[in-house]
N, C-alpha and C. Protein backbone atom coordinates (compact mmCIF):
# COMPACT_ATOMS: atom_id res chain seq x y z
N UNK A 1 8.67 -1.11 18.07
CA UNK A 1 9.35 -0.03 17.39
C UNK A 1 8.30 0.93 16.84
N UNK A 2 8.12 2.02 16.99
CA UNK A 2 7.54 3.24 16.36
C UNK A 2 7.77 3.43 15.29
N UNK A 3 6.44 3.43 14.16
CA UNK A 3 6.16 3.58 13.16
C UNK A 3 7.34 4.39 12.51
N UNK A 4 7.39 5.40 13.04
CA UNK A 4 8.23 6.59 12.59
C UNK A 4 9.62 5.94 12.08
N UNK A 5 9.75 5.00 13.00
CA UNK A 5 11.77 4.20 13.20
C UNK A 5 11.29 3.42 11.87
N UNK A 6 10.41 2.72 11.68
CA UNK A 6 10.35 1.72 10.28
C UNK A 6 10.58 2.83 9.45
N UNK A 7 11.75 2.66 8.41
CA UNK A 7 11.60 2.79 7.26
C UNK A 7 11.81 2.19 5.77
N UNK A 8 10.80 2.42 4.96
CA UNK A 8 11.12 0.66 3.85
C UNK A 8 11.89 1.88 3.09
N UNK A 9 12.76 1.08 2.69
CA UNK A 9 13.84 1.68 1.47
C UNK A 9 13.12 2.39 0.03
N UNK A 10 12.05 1.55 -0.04
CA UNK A 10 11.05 2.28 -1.23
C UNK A 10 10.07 3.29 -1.23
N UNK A 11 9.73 3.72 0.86
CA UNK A 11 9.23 4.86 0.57
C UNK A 11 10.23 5.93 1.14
N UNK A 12 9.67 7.48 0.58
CA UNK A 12 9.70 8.50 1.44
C UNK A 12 8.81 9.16 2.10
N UNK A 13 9.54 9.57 3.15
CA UNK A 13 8.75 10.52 4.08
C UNK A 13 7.62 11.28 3.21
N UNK A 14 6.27 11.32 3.96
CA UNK A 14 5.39 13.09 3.43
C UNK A 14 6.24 14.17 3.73
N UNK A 15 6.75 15.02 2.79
CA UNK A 15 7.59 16.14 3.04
C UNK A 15 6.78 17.42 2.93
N UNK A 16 5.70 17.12 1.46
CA UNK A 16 5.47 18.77 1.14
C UNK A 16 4.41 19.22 2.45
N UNK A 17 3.81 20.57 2.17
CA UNK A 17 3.01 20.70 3.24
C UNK A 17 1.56 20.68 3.65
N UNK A 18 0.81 20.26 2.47
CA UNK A 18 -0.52 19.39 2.73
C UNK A 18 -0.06 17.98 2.66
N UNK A 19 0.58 17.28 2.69
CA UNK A 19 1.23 15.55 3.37
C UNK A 19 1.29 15.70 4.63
N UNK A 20 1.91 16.54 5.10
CA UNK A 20 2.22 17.07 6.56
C UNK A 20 1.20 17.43 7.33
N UNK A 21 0.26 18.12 6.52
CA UNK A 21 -0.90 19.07 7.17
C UNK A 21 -1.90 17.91 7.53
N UNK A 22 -2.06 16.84 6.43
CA UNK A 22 -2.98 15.72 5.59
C UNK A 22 -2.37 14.90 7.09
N UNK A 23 -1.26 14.70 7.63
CA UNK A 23 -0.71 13.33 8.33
C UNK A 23 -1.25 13.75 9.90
N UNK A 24 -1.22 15.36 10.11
CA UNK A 24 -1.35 15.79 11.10
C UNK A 24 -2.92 16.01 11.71
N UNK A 25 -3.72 16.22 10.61
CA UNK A 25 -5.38 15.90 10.63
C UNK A 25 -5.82 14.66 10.79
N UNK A 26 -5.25 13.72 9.78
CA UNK A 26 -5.62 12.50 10.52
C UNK A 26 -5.21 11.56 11.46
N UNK A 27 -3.81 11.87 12.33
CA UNK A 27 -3.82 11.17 13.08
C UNK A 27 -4.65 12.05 14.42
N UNK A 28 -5.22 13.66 14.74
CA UNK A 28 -6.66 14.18 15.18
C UNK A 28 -7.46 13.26 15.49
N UNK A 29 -7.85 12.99 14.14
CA UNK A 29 -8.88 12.04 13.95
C UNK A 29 -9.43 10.89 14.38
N UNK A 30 -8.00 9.88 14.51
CA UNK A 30 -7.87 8.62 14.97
C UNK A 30 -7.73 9.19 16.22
N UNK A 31 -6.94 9.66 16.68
CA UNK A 31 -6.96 10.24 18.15
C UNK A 31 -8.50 10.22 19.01
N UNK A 32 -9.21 11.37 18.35
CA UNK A 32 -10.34 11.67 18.68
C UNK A 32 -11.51 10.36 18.69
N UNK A 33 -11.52 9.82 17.73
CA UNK A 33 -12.24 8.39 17.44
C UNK A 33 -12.28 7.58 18.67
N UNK A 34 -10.36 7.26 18.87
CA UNK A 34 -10.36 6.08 20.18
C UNK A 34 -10.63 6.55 21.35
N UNK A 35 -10.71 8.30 21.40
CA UNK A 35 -11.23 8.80 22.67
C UNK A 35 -12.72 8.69 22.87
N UNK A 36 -13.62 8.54 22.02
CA UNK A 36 -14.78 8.31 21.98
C UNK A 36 -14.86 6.96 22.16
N UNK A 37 -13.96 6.03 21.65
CA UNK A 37 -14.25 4.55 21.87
C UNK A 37 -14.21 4.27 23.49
N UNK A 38 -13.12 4.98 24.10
CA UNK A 38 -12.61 4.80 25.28
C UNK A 38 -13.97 5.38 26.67
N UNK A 39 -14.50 6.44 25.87
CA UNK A 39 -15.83 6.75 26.23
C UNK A 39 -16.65 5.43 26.43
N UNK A 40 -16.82 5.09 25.51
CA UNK A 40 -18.57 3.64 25.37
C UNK A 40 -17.56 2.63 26.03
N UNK A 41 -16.35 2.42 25.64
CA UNK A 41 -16.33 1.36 27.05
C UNK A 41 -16.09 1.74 28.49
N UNK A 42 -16.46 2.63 28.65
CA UNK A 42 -16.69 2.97 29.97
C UNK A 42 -17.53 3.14 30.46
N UNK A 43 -18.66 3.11 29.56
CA UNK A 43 -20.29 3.12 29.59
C UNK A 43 -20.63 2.00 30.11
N UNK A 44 -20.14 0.71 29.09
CA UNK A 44 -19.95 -1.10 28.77
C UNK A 44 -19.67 -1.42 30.23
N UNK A 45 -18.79 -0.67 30.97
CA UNK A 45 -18.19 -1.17 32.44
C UNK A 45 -19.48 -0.71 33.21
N UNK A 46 -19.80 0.40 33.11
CA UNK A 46 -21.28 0.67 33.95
C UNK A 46 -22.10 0.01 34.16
N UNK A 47 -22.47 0.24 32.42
CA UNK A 47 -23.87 -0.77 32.35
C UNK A 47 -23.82 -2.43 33.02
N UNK A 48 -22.66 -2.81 32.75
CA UNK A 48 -22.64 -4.27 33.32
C UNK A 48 -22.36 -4.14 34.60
N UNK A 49 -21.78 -3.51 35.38
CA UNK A 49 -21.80 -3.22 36.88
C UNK A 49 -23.22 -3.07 37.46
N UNK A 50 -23.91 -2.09 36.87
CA UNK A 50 -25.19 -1.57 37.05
C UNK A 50 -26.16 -2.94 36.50
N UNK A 51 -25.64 -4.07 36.30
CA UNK A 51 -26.68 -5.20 36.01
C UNK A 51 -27.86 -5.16 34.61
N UNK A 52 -27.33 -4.00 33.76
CA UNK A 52 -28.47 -3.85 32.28
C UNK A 52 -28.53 -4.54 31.52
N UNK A 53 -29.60 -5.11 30.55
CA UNK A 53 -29.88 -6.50 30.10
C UNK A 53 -28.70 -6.63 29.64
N UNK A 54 -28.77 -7.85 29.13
CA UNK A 54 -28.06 -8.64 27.94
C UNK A 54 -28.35 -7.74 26.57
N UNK A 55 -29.00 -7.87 26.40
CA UNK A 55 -29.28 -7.06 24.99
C UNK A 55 -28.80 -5.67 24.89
N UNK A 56 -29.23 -4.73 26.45
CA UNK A 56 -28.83 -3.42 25.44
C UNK A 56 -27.00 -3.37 25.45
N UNK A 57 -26.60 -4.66 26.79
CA UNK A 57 -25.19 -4.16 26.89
C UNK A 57 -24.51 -4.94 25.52
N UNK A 58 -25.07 -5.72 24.76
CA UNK A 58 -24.54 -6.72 23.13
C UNK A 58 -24.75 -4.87 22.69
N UNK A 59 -25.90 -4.56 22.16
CA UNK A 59 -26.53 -3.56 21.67
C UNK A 59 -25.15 -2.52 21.18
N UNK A 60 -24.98 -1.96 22.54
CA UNK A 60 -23.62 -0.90 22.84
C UNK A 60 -22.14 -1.34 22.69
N UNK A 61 -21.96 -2.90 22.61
CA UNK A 61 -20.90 -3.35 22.65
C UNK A 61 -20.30 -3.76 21.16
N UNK A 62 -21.57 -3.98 20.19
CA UNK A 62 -21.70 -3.87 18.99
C UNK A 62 -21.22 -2.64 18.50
N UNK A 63 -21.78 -1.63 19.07
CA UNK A 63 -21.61 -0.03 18.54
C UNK A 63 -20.06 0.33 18.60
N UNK A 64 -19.43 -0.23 19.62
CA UNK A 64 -18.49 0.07 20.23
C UNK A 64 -17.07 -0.95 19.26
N UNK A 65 -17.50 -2.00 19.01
CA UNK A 65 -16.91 -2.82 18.15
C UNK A 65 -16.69 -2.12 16.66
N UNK A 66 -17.84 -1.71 16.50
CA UNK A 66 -17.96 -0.87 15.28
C UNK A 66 -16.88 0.14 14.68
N UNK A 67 -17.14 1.07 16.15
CA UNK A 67 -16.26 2.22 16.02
C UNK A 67 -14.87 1.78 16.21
N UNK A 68 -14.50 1.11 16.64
CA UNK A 68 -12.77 0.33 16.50
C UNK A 68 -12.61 0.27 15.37
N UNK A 69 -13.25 -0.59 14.81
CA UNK A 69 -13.33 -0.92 13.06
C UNK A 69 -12.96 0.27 12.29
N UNK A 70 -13.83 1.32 12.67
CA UNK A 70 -13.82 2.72 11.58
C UNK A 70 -12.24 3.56 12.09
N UNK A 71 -11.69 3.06 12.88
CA UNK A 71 -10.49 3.57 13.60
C UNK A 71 -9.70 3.33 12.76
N UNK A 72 -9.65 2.14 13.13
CA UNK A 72 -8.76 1.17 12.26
C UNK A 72 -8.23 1.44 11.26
N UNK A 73 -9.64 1.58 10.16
CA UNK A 73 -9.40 1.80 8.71
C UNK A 73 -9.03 3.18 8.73
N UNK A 74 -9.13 4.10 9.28
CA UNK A 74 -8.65 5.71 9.54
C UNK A 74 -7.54 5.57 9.56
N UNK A 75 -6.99 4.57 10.50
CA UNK A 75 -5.60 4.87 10.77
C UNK A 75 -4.63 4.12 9.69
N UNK A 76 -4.87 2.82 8.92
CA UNK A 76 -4.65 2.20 7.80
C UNK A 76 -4.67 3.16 6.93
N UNK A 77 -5.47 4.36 6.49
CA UNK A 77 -5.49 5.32 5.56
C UNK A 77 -4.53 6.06 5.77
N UNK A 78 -3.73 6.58 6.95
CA UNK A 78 -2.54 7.33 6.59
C UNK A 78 -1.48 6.49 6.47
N UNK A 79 -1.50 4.97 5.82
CA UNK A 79 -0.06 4.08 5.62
C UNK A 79 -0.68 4.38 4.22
N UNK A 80 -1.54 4.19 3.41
CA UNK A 80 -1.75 4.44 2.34
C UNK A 80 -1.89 5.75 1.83
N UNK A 81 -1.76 6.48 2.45
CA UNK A 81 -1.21 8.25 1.80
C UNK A 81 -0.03 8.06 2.05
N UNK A 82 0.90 7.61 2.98
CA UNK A 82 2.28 7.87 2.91
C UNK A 82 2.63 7.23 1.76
N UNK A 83 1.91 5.69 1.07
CA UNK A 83 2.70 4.85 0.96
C UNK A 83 2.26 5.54 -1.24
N UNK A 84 1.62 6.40 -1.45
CA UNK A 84 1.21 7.09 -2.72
C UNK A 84 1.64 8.56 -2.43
N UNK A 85 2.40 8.91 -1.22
CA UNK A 85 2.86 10.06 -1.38
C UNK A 85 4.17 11.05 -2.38
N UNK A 86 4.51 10.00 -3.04
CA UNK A 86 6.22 10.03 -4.09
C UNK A 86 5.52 10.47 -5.39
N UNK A 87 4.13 9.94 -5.41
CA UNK A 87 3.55 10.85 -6.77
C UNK A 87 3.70 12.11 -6.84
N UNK A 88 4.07 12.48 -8.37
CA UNK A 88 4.04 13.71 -9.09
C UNK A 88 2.60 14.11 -8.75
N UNK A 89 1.73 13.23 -9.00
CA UNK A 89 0.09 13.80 -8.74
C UNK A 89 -0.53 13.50 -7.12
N UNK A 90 0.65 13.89 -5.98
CA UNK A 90 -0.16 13.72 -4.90
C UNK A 90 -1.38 14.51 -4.52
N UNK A 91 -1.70 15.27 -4.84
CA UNK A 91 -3.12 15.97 -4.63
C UNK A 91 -3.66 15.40 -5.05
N UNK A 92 -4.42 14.90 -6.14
CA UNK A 92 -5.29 13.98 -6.85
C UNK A 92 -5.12 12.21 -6.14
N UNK A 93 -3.88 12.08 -5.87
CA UNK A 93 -4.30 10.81 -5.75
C UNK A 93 -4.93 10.27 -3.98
N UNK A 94 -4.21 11.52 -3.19
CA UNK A 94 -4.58 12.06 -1.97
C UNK A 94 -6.31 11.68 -1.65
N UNK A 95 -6.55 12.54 -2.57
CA UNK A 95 -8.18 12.42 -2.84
C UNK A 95 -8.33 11.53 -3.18
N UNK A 96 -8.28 10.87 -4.22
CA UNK A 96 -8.84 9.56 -5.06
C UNK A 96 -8.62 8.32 -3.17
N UNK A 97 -7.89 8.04 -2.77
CA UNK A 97 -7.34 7.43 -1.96
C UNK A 97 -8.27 7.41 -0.40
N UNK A 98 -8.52 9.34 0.23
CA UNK A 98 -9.10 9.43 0.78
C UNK A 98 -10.85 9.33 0.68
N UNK A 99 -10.59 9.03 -0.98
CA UNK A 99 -12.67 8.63 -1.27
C UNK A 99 -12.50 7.57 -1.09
N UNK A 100 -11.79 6.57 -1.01
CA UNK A 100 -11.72 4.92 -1.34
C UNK A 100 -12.19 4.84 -0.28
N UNK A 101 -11.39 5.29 1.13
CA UNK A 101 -11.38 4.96 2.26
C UNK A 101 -12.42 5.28 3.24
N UNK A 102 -13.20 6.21 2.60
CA UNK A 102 -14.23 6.43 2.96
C UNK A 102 -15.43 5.57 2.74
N UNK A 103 -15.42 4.97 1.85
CA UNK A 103 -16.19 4.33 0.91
C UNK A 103 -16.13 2.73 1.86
N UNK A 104 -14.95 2.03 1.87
CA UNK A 104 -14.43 1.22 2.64
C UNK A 104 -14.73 0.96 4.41
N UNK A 105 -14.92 2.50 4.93
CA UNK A 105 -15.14 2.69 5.84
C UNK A 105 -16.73 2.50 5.96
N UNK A 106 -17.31 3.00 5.37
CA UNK A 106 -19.21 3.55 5.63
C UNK A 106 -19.37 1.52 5.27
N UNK A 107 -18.73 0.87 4.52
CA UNK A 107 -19.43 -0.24 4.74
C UNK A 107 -18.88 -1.27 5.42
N UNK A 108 -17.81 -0.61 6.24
CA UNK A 108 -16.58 -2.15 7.12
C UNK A 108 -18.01 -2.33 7.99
């Protein structure tokens, strides 16, 4: 079922129009991310076709593991703006929320 079809009775939709603007940048983002992921493993298929050590293909496969990770938490960050979006103070907490996740991110 598509995200969209879940709905919990306790939230609402992002309605105003930086929620909207905010939902529409970062799913960009995540977009763009797994297109780059989708990149290095296609590298990963090379390099191991093409017979390149053990090491540099761990090396790249590491990197590549990585960047899933930072996806991940990107994309986990817009369930947690939707899910603080009913605040009176969504601008502030928007931010407060999108520093966390940043923060969360630089050390997953």
């Amino acid at each position: 079922m598509p995200a969209s079809a879940r709905k919990s009775p306790n939230r609402k939709p992002v309605s105003n129009t930086s929620g909207s603007a905010y939902h529409s940048e970062h799913q960009r983002d995540v977009v763009n991310r797994l297109k780059r992921i989708e990149g290095q493993v296609r590298g990963l298929i090379d390099m191991v076709e093409s017979g390149r050590g053990c090491e540099d293909v761990a090396q790249q496969m590491a990197a590549a593991r990585k960047a899933m990770d930072r996806a991940f938490y990107r994309m986990m960050a817009c369930e947690m703006m939707e899910a603080v979006s009913v605040s009176d103070a969504e601008l502030s907490i928007f931010r407060e929320v999108e520093r966390s996740t940043r923060i969360l991110e630089k050390y997953a």
